[in-house]
Protein backbone atom coordinates (compact mmCIF):
# COMPACT_ATOMS: atom_id res chain seq x y z
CA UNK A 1 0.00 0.00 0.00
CA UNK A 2 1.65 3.32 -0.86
CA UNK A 3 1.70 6.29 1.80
CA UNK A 4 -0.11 8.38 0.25
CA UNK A 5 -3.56 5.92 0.59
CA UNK A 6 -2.52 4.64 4.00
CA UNK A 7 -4.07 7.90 5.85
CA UNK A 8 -6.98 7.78 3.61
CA UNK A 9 -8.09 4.90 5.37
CA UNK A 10 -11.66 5.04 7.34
CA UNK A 11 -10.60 5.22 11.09
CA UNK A 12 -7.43 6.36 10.82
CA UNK A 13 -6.99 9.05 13.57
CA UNK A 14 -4.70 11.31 11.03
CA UNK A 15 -8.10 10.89 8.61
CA UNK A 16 -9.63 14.45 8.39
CA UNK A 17 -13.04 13.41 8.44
CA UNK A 18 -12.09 11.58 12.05
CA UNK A 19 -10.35 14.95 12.97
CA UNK A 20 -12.93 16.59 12.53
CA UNK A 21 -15.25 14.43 14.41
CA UNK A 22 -12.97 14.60 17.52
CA UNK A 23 -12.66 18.44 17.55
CA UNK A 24 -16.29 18.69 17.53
CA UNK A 25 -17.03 16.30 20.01
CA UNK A 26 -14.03 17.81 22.04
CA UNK A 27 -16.08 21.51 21.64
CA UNK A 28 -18.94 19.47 22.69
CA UNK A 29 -17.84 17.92 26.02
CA UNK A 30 -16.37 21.87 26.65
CA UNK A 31 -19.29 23.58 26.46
CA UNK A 32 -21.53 21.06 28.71
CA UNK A 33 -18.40 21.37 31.28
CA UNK A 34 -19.29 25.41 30.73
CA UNK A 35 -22.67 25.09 30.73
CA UNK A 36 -22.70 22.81 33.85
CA UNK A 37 -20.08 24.91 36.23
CA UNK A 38 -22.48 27.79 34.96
CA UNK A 39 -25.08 26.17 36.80
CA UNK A 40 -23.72 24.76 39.55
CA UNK A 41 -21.65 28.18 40.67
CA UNK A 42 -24.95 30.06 41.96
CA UNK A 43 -26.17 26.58 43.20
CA UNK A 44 -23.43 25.84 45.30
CA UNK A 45 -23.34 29.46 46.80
CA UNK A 46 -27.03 29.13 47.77
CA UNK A 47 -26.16 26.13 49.67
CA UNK A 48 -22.72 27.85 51.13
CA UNK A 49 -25.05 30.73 52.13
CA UNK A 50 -27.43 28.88 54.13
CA UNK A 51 -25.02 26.00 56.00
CA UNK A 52 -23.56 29.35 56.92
CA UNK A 53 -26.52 30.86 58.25
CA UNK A 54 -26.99 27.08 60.10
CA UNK A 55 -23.47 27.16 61.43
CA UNK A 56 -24.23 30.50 63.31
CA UNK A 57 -27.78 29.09 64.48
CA UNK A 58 -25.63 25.97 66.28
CA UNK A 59 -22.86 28.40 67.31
CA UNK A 60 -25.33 30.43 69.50
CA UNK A 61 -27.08 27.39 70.73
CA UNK A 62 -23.22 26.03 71.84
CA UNK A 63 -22.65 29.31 73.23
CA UNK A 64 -22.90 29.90 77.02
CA UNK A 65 -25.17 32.95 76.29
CA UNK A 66 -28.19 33.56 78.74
CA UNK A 67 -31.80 32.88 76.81
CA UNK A 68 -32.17 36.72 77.06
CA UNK A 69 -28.81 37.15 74.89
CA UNK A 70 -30.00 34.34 72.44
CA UNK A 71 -33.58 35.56 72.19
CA UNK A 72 -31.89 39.14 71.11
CA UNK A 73 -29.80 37.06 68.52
CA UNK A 74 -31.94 34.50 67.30
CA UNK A 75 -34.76 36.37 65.17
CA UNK A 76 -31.98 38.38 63.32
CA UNK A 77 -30.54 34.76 62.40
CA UNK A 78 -33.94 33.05 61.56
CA UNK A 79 -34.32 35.81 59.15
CA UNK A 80 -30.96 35.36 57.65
CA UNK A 81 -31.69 31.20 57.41
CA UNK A 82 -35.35 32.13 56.19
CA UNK A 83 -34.10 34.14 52.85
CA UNK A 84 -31.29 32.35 52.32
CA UNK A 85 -33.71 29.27 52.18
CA UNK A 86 -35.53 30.97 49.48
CA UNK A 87 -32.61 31.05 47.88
CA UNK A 88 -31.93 27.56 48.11
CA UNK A 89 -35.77 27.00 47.15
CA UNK A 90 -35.34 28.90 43.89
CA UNK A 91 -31.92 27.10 42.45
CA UNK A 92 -33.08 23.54 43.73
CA UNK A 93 -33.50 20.99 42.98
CA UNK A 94 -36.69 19.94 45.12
CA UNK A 95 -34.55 17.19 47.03
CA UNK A 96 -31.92 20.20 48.05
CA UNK A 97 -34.92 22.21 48.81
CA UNK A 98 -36.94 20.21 50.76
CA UNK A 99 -34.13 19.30 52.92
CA UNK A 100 -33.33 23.35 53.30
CA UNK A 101 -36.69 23.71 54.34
CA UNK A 102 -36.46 20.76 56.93
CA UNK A 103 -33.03 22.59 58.06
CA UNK A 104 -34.92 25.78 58.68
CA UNK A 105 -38.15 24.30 59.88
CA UNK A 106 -35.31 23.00 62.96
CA UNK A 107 -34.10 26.37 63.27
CA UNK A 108 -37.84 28.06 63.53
CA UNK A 109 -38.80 25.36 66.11
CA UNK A 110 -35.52 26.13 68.42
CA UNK A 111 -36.21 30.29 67.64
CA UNK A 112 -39.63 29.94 68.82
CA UNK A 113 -38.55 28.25 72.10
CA UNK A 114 -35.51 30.82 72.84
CA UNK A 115 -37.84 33.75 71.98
CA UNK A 116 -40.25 32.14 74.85
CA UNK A 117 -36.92 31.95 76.81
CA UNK A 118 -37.34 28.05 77.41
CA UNK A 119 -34.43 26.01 77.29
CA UNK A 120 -34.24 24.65 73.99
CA UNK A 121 -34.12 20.54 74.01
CA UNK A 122 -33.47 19.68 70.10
CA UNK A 123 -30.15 20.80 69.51
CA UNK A 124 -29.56 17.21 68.24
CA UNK A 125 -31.87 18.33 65.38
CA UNK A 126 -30.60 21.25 64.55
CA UNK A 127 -27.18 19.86 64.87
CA UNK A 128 -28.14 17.08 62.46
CA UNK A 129 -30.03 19.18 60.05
CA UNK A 130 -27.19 20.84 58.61
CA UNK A 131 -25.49 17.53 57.58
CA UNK A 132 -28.56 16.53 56.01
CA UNK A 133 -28.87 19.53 54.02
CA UNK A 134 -25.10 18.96 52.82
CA UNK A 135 -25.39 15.05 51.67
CA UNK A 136 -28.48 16.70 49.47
CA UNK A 137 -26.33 19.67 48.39
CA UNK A 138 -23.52 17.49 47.37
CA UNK A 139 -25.20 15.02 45.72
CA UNK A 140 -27.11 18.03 43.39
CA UNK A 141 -23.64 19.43 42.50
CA UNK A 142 -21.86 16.04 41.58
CA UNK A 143 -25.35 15.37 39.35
CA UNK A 144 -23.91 15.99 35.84
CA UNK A 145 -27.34 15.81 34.54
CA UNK A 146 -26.64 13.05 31.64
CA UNK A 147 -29.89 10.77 31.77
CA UNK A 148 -27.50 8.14 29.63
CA UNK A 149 -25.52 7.10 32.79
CA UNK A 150 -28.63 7.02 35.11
CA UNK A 151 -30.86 4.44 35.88
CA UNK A 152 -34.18 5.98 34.80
């Protein structure tokens, strides 16, 4: 076979047909990488937002304030958990949300009891709310949203 034929051949990589194929598959795969870190970005700083408003809830609660310091405290930080779970409610997806919503629901039951200065007894939930809300959170971000590799 002469040299000249020998790249000429179908499925040769040096083929330009096959070159050609690759670069726009390679293009392809770029812009869903794009177009997925696009997404994720104000996703995952929804979620940042409110485990940071949850960390602050379960630093006052750890805190060896007096109820009347925490009830002063706690409203200003419900507030700040309550719109940054609309936040999280408006990027989604409905698993994330619902377990933001079960994070702040936690947070609203433990604000209601400070602001009646009783001792608050479900720390545990709050506590284990915010891990919740991150196994969701990280499971949304590593979906790459390709229905081919899934199981429905």
């Amino acid at each position: 076979m002469e040299p000249s034929r020998f790249w000429l051949l179908p499925g040769r990589a040096g083929s330009p047909r096959l070159q050609k194929e690759t670069q726009q598959a390679e293009a392809a795969r770029q812009r869903r990488f794009e177009s997925l870190r696009e997404r994720r970005e104000p996703c995952a700083k929804a979620y940042a937002d409110l485990l940071d408003a949850g960390q602050e809830v379960l630093d006052l609660l750890r805190s060896s304030s007096s109820m009347e310091d925490m009830a002063e405290c706690i409203d200003n930080l419900y507030s700040t958990a309550r719109k940054r779970r609309a936040a999280v409610a408006i990027v989604g997806p409905e698993p994330v949300a619902l377990s933001a919503t079960e994070l702040l629901r936690n947070v609203a039951v433990m604000r209601n009891e400070v602001m009646h200065l009783r001792r608050f007894s479900g720390i545990s939930d709050v506590a284990r709310a915010p891990g919740l809300f991150t196994m969701a959170a990280r499971a949304a971000l590593e979906d790459d949203g390709d229905e081919a590799t899934g199981s429905g």
